[in-house]
Protein backbone atom coordinates (compact mmCIF):
# COMPACT_ATOMS: atom_id res chain seq x y z
CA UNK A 1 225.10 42.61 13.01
CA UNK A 2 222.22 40.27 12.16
CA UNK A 3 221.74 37.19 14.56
CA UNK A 4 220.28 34.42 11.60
CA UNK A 5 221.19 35.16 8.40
CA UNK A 6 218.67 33.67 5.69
CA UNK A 7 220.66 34.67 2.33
CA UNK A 8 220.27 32.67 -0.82
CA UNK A 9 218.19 29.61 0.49
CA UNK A 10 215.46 27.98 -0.72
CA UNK A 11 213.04 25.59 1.75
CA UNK A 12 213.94 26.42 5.15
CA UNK A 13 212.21 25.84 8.79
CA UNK A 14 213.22 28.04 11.83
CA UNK A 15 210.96 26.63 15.05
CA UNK A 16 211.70 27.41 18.38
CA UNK A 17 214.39 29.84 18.00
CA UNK A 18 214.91 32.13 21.06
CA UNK A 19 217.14 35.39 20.92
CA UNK A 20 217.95 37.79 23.02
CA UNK A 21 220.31 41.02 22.58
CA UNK A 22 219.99 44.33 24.83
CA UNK A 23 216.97 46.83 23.71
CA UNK A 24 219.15 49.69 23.14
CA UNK A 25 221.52 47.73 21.48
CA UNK A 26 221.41 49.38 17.58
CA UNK A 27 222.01 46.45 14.01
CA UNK A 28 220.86 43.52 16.14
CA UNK A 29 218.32 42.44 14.08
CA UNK A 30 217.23 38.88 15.05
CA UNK A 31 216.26 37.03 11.90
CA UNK A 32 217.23 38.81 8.61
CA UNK A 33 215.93 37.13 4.93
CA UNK A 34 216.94 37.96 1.85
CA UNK A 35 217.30 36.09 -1.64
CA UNK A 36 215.40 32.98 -0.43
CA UNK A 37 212.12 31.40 -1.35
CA UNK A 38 209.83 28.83 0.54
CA UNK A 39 210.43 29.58 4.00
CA UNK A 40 209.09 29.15 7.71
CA UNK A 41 210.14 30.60 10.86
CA UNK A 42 207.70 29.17 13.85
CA UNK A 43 207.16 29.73 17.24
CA UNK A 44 210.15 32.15 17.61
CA UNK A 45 211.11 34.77 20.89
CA UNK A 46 213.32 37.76 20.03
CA UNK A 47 214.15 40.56 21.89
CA UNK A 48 216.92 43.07 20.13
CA UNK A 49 217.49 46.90 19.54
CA UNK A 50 216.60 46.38 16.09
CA UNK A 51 213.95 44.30 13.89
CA UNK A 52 212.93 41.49 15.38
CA UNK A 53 212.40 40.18 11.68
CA UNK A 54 213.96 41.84 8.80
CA UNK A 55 213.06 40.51 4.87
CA UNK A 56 214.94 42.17 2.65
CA UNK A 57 215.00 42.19 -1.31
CA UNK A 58 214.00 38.69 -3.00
CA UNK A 59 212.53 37.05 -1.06
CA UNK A 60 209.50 34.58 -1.74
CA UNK A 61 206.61 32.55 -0.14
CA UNK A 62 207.64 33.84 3.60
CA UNK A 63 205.31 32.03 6.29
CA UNK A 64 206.24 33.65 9.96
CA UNK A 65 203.82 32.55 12.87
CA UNK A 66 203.42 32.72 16.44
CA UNK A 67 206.44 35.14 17.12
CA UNK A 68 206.77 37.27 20.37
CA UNK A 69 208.69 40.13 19.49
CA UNK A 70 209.83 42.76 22.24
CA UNK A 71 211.47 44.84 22.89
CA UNK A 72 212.57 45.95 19.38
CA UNK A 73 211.87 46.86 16.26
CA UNK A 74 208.84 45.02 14.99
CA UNK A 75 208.89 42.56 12.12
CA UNK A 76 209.98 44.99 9.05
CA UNK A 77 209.80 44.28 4.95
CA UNK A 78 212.73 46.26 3.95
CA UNK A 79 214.69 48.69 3.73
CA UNK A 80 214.04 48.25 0.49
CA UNK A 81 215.35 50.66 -2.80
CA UNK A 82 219.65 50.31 -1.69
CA UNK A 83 219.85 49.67 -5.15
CA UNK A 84 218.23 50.15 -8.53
CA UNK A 85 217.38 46.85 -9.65
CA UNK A 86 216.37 44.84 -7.06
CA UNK A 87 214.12 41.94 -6.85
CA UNK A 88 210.75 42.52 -4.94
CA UNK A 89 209.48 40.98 -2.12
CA UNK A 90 205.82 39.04 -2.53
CA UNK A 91 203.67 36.22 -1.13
CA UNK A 92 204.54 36.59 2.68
CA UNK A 93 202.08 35.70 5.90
CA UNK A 94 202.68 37.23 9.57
CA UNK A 95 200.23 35.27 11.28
CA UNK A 96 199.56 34.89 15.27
CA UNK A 97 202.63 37.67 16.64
CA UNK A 98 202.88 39.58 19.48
CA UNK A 99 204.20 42.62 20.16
CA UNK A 100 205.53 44.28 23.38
CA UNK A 101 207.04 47.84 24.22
CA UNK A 102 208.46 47.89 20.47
CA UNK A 103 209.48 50.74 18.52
CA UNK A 104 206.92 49.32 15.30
CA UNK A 105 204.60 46.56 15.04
CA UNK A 106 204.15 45.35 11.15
CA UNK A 107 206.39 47.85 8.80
CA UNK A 108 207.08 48.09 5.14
CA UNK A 109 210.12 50.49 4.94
CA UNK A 110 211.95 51.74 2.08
CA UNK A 111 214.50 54.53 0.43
CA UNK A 112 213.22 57.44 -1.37
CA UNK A 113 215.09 56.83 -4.80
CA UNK A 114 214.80 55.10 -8.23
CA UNK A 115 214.09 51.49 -7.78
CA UNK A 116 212.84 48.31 -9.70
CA UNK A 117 211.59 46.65 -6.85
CA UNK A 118 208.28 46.09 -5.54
CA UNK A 119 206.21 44.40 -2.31
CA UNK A 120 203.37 42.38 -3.37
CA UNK A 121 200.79 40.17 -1.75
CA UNK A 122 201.53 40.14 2.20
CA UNK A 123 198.91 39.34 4.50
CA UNK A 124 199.22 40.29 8.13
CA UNK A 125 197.06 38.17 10.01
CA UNK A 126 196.32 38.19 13.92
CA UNK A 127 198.69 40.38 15.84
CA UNK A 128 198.25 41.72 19.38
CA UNK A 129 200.11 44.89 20.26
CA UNK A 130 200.96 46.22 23.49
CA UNK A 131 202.60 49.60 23.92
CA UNK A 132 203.85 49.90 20.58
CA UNK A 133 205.18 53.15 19.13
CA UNK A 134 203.97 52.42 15.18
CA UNK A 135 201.78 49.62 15.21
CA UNK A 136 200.91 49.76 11.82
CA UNK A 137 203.68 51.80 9.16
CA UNK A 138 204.56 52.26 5.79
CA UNK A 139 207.46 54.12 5.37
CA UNK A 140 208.36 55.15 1.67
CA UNK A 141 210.28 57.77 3.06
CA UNK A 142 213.07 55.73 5.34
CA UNK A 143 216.10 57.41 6.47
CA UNK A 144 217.20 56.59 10.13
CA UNK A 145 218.63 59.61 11.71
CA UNK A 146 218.24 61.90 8.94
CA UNK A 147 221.42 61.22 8.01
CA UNK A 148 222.32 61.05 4.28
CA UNK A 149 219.07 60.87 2.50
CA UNK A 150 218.56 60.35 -0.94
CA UNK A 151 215.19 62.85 -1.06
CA UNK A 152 213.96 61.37 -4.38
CA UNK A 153 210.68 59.35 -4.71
CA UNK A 154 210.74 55.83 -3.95
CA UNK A 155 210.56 53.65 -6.91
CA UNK A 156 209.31 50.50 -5.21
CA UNK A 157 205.66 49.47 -5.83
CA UNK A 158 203.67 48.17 -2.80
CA UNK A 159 200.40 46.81 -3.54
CA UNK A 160 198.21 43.60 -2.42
CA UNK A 161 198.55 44.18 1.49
CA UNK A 162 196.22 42.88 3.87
CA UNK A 163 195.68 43.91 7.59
CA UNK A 164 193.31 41.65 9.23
CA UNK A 165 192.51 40.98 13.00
CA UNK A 166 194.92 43.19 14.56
CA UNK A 167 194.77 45.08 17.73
CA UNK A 168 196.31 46.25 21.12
CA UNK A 169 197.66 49.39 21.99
CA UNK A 170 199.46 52.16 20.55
CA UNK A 171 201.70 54.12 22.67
CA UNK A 172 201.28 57.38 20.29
CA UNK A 173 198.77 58.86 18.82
CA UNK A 174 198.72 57.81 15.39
CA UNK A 175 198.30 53.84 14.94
CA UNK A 176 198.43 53.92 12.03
CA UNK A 177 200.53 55.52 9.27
CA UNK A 178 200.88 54.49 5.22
CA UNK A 179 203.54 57.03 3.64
CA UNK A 180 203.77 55.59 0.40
CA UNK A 181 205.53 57.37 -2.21
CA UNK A 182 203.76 59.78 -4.70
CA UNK A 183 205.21 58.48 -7.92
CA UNK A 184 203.85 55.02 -6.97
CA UNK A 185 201.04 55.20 -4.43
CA UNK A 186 199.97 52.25 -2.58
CA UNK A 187 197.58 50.46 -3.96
CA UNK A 188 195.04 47.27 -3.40
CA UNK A 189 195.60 47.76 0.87
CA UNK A 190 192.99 45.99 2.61
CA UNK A 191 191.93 46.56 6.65
């Protein structure tokens, strides 16, 4: 139950969007991409029980900026690996977001099984955290609840991923957290 569906589109502009869905409400993403190339999505407010952002596989030249995301789920690349051949994700900017009593801040998540796909070239630029669970996570490893879990190796390649300017707090311990998959490690991160 996604709010804004970006599926199969190609030069689009989102400014000024505001959503709003209950924090323990679970699937209520607020902007999910997918398939699409050449994008924007602006000055945006979303508060949900799931991603606040979601960009899923294919998807191309991604520019978000000055979002306020909270409560939520942070603004997530992936799940990624549902299938075996599936187009990557690259060339996406986060730039300017905040982030308020969310579950994650800026997450890469995908399965742990065979997959074609890959997440290249993202730049995270300029986010304030406050009270975030996982400010900063790479999960290679995803499977909510435990529930029906491939336990293979992921097969998607993340590499090319900048950090820069980021800060806040963390509401646990451990900021941050890159479990990237042993058969294809991480590679090219930048802080």
């Amino acid at each position: 139950m996604f709010h804004i569906v970006i599926n199969g589109c190609q030069n689009v502009h989102l400014q000024g969007v505001k959503i709003f869905a209950a924090g323990n409400s679970p699937n209520t993403d607020g902007i999910h991409v997918q398939l699409s190339r050449s994008m924007e999505i602006l000055s945006t407010f979303i508060k949900t029980g799931d991603d606040c952002i979601s960009i899923g596989p294919d998807t191309e030249n991604l520019w978000i900026e000055q979002v306020t995301c909270g409560p939520g789920h942070g603004i997530s690349i992936g799940s990624l690996a549902k299938d075996l051949k599936e187009e990557g994700v690259q060339n996406v900017t986060v730039k300017n977001t905040i982030f308020s009593n969310t579950q994650n801040g800026l997450r890469i998540k995908s399965w742990a099984r065979p997959s074609s796909g890959y997440v290249q070239g993202v730049r995270f630029i300029g986010s304030v955290m406050t009270n975030v669970q996982n400010p900063i996570v790479i999960d290679q490893n995803y499977c909510p609840r435990n529930e029906n879990c491939p336990g293979q190796v992921s097969g998607i390649k993340i590499k090319d991923i900048v950090y820069e300017d980021i800060k806040g707090t963390s509401s646990t311990p451990i900021a941050i957290k890159f479990g990237c998959s042993s058969k294809n490690p991480c590679t090219g991160m930048i802080l």
